[in-house]
PDB file of N, CA and C in Angstrom:
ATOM      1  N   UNK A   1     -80.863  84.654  63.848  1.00  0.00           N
ATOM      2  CA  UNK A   1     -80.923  83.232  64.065  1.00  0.00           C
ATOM      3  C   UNK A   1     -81.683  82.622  62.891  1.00  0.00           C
ATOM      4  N   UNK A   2     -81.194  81.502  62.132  1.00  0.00           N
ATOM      5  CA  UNK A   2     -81.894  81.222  61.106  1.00  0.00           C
ATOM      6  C   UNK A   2     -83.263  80.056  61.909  1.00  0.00           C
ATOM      7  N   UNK A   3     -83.821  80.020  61.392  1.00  0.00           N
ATOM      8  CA  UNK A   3     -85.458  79.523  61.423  1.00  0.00           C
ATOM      9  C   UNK A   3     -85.852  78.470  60.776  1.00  0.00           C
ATOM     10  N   UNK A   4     -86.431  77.502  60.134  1.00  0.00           N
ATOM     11  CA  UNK A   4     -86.922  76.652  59.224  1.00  0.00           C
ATOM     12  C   UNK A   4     -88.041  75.775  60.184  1.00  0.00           C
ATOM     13  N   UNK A   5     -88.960  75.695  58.946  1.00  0.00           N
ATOM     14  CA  UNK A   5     -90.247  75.036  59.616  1.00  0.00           C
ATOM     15  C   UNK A   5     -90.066  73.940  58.287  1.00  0.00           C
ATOM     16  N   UNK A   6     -90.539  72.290  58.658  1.00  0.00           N
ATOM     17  CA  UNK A   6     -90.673  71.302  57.286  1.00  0.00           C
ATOM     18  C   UNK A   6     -91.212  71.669  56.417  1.00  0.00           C
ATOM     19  N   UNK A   7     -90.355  71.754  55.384  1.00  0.00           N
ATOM     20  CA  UNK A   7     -90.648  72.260  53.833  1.00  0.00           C
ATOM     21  C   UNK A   7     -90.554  73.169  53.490  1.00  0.00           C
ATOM     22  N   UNK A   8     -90.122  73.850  54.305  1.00  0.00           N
ATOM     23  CA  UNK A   8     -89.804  75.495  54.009  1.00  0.00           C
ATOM     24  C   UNK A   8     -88.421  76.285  54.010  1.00  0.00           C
ATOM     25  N   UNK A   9     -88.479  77.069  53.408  1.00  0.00           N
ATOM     26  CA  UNK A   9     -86.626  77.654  53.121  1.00  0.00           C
ATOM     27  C   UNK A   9     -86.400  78.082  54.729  1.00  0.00           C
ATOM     28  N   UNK A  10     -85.151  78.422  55.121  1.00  0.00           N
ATOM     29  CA  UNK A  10     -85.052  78.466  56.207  1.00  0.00           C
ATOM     30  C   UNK A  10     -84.741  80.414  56.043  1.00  0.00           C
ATOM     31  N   UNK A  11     -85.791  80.877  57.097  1.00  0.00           N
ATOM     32  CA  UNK A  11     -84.875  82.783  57.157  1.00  0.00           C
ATOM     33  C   UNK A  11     -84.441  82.729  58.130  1.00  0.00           C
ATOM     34  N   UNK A  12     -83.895  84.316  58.476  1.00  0.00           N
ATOM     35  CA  UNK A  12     -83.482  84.525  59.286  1.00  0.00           C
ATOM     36  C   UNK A  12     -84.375  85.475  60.217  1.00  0.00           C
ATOM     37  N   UNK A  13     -84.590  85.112  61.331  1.00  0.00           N
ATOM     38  CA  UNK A  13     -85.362  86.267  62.317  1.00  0.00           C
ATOM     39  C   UNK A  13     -84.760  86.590  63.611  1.00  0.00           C
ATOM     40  N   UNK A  14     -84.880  87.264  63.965  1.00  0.00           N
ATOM     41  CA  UNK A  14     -84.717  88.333  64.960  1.00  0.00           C
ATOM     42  C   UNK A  14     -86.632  88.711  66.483  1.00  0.00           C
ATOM     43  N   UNK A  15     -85.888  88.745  67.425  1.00  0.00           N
ATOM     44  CA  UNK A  15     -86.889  89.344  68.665  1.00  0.00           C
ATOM     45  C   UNK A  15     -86.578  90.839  68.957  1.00  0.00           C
ATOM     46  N   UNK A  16     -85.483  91.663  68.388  1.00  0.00           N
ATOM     47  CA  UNK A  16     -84.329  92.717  68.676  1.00  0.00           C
ATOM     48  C   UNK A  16     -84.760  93.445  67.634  1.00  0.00           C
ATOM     49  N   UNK A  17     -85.834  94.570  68.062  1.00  0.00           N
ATOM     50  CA  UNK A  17     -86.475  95.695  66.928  1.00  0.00           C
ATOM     51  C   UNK A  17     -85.139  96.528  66.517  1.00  0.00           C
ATOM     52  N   UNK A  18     -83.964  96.565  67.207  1.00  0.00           N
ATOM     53  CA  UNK A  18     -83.120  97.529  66.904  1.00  0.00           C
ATOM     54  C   UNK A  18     -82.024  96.526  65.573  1.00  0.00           C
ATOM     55  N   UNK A  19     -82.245  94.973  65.766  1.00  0.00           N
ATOM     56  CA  UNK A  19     -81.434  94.463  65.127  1.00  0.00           C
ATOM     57  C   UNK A  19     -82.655  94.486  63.749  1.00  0.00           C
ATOM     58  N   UNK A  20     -84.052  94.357  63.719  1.00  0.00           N
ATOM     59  CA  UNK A  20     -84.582  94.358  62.580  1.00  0.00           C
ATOM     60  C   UNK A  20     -84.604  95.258  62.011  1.00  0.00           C
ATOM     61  N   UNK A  21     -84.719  96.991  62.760  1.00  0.00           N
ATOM     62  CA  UNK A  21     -84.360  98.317  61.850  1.00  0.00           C
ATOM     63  C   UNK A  21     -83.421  98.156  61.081  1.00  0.00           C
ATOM     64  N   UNK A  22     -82.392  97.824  61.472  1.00  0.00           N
ATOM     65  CA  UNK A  22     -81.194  98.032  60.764  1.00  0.00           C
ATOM     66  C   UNK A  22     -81.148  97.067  59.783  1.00  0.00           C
ATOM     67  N   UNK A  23     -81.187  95.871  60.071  1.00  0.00           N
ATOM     68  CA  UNK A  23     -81.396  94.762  58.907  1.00  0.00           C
ATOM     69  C   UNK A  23     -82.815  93.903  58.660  1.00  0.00           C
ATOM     70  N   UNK A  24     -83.390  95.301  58.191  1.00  0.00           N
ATOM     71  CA  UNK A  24     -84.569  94.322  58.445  1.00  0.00           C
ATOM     72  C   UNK A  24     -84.968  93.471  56.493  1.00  0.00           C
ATOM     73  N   UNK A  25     -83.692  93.606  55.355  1.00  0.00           N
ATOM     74  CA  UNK A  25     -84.075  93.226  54.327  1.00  0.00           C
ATOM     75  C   UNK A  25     -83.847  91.557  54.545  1.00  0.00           C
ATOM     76  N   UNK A  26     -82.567  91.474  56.034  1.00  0.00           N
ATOM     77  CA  UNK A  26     -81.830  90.367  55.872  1.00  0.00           C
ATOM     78  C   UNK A  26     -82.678  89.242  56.961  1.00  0.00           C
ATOM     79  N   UNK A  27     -83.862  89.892  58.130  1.00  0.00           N
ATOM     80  CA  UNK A  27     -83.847  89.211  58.940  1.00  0.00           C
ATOM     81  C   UNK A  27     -85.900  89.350  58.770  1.00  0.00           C
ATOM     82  N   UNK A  28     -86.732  88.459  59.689  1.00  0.00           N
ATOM     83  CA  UNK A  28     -88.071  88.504  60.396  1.00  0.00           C
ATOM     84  C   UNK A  28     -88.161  89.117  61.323  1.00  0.00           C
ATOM     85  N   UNK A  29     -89.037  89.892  61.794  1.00  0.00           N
ATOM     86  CA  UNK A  29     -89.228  90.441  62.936  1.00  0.00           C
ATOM     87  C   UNK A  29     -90.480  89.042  63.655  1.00  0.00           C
ATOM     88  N   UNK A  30     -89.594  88.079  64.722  1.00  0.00           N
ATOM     89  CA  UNK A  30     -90.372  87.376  65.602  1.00  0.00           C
ATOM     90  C   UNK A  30     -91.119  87.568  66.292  1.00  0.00           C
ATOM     91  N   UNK A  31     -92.157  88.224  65.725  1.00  0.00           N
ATOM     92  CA  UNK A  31     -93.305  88.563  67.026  1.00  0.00           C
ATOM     93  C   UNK A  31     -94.722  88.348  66.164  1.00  0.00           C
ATOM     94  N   UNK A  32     -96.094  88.999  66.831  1.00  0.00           N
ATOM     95  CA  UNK A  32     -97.344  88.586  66.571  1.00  0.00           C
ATOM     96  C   UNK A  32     -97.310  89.482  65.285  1.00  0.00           C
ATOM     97  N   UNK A  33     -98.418  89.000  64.112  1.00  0.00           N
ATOM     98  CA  UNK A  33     -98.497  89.992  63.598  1.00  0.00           C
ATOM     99  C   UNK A  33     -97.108  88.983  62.435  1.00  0.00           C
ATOM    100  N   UNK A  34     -96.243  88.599  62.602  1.00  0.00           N
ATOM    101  CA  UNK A  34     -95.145  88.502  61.813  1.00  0.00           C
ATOM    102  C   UNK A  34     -95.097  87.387  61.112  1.00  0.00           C
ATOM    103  N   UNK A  35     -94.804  87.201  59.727  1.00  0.00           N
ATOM    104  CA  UNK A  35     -95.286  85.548  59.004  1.00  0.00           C
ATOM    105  C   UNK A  35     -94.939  84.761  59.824  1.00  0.00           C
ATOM    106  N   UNK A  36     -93.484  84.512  60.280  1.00  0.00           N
ATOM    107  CA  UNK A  36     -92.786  83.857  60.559  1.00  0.00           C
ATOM    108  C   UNK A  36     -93.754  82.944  61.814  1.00  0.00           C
ATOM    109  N   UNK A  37     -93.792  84.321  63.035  1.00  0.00           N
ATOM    110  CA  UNK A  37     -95.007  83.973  64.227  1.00  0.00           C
ATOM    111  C   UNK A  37     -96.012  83.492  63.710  1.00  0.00           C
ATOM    112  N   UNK A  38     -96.874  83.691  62.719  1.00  0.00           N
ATOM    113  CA  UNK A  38     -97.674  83.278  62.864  1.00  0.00           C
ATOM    114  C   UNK A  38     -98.273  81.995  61.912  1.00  0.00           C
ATOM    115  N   UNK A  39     -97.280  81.591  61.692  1.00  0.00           N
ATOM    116  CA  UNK A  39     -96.776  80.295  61.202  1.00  0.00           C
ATOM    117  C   UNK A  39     -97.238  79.026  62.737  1.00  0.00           C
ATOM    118  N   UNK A  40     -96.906  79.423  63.340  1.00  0.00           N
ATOM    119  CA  UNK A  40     -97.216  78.819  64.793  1.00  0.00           C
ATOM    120  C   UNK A  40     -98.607  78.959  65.250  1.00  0.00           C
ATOM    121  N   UNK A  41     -99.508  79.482  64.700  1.00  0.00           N
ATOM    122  CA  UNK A  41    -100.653  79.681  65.258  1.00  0.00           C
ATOM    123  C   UNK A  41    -101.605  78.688  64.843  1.00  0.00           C
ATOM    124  N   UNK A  42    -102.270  77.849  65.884  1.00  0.00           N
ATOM    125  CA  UNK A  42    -103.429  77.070  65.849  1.00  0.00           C
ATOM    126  C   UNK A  42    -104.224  77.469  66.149  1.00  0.00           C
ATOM    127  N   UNK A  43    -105.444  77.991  65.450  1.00  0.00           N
ATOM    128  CA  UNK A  43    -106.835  78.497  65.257  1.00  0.00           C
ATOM    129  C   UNK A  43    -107.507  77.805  66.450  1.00  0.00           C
ATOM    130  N   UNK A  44    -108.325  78.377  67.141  1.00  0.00           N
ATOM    131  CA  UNK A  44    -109.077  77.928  68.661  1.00  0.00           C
ATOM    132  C   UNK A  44    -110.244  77.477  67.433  1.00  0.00           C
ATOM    133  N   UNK A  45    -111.414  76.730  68.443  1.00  0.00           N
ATOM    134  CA  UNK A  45    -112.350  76.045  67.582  1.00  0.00           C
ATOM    135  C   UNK A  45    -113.175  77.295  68.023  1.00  0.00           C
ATOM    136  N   UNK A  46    -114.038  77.236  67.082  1.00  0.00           N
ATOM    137  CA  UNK A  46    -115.611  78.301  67.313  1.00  0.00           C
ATOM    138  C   UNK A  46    -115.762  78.852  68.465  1.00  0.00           C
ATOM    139  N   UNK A  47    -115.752  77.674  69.639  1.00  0.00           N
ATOM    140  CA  UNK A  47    -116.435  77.948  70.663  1.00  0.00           C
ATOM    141  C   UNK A  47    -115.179  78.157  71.725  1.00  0.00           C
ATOM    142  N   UNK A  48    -114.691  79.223  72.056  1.00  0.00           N
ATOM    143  CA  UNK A  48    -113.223  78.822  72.673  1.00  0.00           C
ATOM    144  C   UNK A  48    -113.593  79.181  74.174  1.00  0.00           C
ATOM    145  N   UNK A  49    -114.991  79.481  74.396  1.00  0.00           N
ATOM    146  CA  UNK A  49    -115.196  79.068  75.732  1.00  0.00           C
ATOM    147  C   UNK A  49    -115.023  77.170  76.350  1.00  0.00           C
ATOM    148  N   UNK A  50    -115.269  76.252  75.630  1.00  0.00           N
ATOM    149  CA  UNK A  50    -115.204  75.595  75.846  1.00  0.00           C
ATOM    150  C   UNK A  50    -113.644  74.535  75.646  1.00  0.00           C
ATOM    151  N   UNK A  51    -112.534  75.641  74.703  1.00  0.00           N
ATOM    152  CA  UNK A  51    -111.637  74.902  75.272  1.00  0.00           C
ATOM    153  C   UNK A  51    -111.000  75.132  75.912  1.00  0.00           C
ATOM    154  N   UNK A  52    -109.340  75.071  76.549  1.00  0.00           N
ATOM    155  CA  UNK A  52    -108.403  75.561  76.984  1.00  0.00           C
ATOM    156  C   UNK A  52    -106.760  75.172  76.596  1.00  0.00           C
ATOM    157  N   UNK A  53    -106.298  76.139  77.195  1.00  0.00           N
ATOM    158  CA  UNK A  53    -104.817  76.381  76.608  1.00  0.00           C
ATOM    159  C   UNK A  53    -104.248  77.296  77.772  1.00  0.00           C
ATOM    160  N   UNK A  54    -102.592  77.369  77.042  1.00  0.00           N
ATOM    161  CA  UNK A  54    -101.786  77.928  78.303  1.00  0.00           C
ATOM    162  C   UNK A  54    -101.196  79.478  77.841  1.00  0.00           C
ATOM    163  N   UNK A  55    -101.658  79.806  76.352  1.00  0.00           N
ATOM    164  CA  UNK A  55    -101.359  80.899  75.389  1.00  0.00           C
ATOM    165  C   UNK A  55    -101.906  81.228  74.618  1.00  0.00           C
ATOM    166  N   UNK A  56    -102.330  82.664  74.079  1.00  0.00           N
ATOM    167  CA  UNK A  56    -103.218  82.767  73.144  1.00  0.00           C
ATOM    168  C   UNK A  56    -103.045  84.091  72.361  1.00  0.00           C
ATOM    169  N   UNK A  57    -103.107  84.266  71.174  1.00  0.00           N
ATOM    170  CA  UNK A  57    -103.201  85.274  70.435  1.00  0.00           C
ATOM    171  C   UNK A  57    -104.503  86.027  70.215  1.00  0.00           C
ATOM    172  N   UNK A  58    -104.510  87.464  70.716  1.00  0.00           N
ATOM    173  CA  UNK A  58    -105.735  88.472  71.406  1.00  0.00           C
ATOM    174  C   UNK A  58    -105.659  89.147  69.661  1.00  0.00           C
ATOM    175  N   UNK A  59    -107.048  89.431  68.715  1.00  0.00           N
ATOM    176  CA  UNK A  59    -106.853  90.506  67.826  1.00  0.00           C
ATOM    177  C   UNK A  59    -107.913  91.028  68.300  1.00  0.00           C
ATOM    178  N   UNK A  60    -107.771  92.443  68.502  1.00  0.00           N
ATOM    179  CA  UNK A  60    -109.017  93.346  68.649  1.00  0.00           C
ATOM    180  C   UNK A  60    -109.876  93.634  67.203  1.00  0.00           C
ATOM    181  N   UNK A  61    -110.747  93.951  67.736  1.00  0.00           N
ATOM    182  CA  UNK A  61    -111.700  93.918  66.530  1.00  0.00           C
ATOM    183  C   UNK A  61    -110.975  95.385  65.542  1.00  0.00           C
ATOM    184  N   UNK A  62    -110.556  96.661  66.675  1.00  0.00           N
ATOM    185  CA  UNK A  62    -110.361  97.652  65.709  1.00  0.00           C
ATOM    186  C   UNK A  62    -109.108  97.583  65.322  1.00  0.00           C
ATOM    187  N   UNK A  63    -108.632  96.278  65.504  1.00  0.00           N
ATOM    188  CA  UNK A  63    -106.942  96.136  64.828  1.00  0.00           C
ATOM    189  C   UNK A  63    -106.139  96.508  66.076  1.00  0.00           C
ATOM    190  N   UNK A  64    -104.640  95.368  65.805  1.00  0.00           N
ATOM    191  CA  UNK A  64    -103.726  95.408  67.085  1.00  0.00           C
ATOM    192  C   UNK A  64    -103.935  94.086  67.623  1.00  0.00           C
ATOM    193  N   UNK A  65    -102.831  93.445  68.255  1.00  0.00           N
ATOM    194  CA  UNK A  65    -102.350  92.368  68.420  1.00  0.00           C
ATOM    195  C   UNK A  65    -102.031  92.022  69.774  1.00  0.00           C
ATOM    196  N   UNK A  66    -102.391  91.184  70.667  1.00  0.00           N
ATOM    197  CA  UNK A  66    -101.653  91.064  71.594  1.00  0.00           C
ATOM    198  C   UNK A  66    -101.414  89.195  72.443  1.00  0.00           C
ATOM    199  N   UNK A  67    -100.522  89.356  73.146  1.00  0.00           N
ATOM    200  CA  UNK A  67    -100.254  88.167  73.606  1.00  0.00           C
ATOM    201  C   UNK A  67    -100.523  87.481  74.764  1.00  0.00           C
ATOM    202  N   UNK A  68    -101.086  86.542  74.961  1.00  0.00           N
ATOM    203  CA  UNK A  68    -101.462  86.827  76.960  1.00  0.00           C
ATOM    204  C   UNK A  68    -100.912  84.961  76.877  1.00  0.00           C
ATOM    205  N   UNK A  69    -100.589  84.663  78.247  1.00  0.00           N
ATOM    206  CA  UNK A  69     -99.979  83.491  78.634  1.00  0.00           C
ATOM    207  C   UNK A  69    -100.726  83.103  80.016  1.00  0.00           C
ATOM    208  N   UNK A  70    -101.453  82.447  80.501  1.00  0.00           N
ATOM    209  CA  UNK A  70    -101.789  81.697  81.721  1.00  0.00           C
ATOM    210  C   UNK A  70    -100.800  81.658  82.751  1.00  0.00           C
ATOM    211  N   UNK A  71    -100.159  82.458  83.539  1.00  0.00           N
ATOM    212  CA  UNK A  71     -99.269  82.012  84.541  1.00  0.00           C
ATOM    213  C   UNK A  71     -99.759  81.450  86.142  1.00  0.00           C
ATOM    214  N   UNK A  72     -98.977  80.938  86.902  1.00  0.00           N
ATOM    215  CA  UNK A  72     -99.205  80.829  87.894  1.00  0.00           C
ATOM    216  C   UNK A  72    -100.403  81.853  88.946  1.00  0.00           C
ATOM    217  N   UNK A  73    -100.047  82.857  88.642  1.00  0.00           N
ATOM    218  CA  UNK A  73    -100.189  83.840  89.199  1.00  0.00           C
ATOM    219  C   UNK A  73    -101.304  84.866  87.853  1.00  0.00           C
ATOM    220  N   UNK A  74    -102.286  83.889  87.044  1.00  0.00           N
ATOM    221  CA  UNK A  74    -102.914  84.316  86.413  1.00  0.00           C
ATOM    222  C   UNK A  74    -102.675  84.675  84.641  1.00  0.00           C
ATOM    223  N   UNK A  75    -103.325  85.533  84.211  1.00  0.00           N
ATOM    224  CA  UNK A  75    -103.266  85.852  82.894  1.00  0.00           C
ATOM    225  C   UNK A  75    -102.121  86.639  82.671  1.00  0.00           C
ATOM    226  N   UNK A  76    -101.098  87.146  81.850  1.00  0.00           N
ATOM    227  CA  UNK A  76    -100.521  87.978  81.504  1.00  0.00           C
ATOM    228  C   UNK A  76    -100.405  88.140  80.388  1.00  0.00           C
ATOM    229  N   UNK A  77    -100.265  89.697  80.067  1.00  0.00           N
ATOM    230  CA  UNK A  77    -100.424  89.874  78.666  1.00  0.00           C
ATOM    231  C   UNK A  77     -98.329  90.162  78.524  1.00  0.00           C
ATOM    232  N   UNK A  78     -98.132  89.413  76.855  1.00  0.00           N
ATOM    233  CA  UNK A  78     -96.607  89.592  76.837  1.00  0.00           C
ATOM    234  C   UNK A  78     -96.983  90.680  75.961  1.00  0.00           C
ATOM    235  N   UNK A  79     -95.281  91.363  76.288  1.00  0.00           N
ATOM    236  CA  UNK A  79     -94.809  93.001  75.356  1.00  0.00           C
ATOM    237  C   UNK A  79     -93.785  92.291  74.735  1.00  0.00           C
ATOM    238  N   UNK A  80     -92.611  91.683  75.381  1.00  0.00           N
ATOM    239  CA  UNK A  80     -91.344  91.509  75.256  1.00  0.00           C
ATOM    240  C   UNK A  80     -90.868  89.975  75.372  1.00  0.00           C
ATOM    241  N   UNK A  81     -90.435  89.543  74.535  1.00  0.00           N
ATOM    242  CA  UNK A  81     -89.287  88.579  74.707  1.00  0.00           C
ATOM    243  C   UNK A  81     -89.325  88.069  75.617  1.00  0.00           C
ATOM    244  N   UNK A  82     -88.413  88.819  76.245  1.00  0.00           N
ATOM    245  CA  UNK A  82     -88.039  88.739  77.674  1.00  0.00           C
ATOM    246  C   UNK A  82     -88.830  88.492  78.840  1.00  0.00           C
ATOM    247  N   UNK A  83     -90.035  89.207  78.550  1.00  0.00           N
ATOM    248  CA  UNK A  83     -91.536  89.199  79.394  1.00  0.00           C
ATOM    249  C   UNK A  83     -91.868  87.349  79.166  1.00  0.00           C
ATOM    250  N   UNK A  84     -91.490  87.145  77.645  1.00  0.00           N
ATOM    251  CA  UNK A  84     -92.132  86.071  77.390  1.00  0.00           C
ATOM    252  C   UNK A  84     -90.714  84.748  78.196  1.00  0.00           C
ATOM    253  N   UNK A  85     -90.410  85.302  78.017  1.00  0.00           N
ATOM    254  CA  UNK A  85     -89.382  83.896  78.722  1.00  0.00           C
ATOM    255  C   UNK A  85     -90.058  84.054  81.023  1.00  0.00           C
ATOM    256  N   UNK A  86     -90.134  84.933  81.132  1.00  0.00           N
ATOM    257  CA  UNK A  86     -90.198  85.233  82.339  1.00  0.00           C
ATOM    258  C   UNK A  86     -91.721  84.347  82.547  1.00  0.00           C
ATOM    259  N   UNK A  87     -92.477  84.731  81.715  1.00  0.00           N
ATOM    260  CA  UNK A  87     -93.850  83.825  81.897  1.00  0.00           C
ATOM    261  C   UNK A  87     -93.649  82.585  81.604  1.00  0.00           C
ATOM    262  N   UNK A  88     -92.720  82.177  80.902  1.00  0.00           N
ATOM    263  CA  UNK A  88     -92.376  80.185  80.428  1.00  0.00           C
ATOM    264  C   UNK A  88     -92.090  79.881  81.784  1.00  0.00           C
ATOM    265  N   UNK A  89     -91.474  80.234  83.088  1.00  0.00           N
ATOM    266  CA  UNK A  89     -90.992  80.271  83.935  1.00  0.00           C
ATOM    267  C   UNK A  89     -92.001  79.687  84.982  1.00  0.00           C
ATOM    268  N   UNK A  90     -92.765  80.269  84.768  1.00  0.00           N
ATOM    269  CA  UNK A  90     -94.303  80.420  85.525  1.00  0.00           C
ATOM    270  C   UNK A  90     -95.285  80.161  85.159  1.00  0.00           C
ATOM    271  N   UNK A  91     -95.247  79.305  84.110  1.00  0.00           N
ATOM    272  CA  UNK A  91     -96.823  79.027  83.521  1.00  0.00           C
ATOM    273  C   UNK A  91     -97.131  78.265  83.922  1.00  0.00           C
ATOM    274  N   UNK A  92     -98.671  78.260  84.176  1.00  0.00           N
ATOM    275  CA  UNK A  92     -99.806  77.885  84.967  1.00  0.00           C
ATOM    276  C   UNK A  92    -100.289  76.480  84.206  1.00  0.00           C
ATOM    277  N   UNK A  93    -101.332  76.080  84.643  1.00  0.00           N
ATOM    278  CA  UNK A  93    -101.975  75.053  84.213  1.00  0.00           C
ATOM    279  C   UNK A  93    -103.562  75.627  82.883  1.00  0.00           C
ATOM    280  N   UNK A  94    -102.990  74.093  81.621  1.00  0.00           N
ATOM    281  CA  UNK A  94    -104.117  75.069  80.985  1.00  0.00           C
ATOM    282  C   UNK A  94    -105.247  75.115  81.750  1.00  0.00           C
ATOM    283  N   UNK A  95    -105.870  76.553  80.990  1.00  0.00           N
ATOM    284  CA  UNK A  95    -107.490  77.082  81.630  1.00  0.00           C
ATOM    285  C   UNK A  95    -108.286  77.544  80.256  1.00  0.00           C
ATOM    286  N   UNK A  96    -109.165  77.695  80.583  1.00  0.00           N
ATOM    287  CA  UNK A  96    -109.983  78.357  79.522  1.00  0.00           C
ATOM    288  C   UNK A  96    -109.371  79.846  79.710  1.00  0.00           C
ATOM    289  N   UNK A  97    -109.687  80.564  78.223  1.00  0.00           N
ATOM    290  CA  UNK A  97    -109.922  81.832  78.125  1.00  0.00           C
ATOM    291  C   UNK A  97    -111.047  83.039  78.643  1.00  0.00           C
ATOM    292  N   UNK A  98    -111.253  83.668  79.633  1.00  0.00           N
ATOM    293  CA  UNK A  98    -112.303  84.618  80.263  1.00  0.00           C
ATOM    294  C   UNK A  98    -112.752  85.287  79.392  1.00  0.00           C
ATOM    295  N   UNK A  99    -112.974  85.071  78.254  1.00  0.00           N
ATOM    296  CA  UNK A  99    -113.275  85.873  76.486  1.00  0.00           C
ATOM    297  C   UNK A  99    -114.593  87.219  76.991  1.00  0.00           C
ATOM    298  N   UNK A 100    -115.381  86.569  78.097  1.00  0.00           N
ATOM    299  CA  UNK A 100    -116.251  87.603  78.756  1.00  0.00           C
ATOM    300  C   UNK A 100    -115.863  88.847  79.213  1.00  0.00           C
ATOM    301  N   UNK A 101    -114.144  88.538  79.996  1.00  0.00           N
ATOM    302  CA  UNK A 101    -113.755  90.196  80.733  1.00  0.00           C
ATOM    303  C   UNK A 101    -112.672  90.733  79.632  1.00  0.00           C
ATOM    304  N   UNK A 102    -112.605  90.148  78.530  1.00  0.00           N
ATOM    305  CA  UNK A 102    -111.869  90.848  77.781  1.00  0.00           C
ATOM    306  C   UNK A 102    -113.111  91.144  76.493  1.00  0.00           C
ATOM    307  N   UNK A 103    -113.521  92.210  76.301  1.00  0.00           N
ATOM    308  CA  UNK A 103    -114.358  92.219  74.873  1.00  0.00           C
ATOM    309  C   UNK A 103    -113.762  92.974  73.980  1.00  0.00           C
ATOM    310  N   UNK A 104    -114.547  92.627  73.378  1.00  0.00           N
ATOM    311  CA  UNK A 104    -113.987  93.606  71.180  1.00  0.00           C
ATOM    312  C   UNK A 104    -112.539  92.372  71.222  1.00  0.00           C
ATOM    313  N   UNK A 105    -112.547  91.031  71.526  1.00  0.00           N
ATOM    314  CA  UNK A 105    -111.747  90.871  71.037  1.00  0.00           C
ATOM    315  C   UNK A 105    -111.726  89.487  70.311  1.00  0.00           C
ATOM    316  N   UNK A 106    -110.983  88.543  69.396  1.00  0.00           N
ATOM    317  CA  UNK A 106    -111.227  87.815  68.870  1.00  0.00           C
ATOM    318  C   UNK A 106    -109.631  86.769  69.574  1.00  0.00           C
ATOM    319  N   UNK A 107    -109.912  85.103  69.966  1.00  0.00           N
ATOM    320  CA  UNK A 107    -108.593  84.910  70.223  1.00  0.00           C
ATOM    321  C   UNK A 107    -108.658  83.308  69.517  1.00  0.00           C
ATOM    322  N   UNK A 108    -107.315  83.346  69.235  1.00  0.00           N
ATOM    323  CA  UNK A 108    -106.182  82.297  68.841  1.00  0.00           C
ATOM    324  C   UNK A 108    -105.282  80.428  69.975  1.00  0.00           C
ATOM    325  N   UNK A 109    -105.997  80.155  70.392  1.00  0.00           N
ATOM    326  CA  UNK A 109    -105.106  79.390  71.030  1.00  0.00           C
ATOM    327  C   UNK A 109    -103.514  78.997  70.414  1.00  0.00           C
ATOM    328  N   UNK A 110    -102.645  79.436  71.026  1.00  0.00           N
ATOM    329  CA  UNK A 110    -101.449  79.276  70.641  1.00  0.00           C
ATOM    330  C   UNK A 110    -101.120  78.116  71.402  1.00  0.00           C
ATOM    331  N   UNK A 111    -101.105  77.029  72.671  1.00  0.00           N
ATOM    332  CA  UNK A 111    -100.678  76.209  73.326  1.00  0.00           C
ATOM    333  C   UNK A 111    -101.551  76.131  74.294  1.00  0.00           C
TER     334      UNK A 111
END
């Protein structure tokens, strides 16, 4: 699927690790961690106890990436795509981040 953000050439990316193996000279791999993704990322302020959001990008301190979304039914961390459409479904109202029961980790407000 081609991509373009204002001012920028437009690529092509992919969510389909089996479609980026194979072409991965021609396509982005859409996920965390990936220019493309993280092109989308709005930096939380200092204190991100005090704000909130409905998504957020998790980096552990010893490296590794992960995704968590506010749903109805609480925090979830996304793996997949698919995971991630299933949580758009169900997302909750923003909340703050519990940055306390998750440690070693550093986070991102994404939305």
């Amino acid at each position: 699927m081609p991509f373009g953000l204002p001012g920028a050439e437009p690529v092509r990316v992919t969510t389909d690790a089996e479609v980026f193996d194979f072409s991965g000279d021609g396509h982005q791999l859409f996920s965390p961690g990936g220019e493309v993704f993280d092109s989308f990322r709005v930096e939380a302020a200092p204190d991100v106890s005090a704000g909130s959001g409905i998504a957020w990008l998790l980096r552990q301190d010893g490296g590794g990436l992960a995704f968590v979304v506010a749903t109805k039914f609480g925090l979830r961390r996304i793996e997949t795509f698919g995971e991630l459409l299933a949580a758009l479904d169900i997302v909750g109202d923003p909340t703050g981040f519990p940055l306390a029961d998750w440690p070693g980790l550093s986070i991102s407000v994404i939305a």
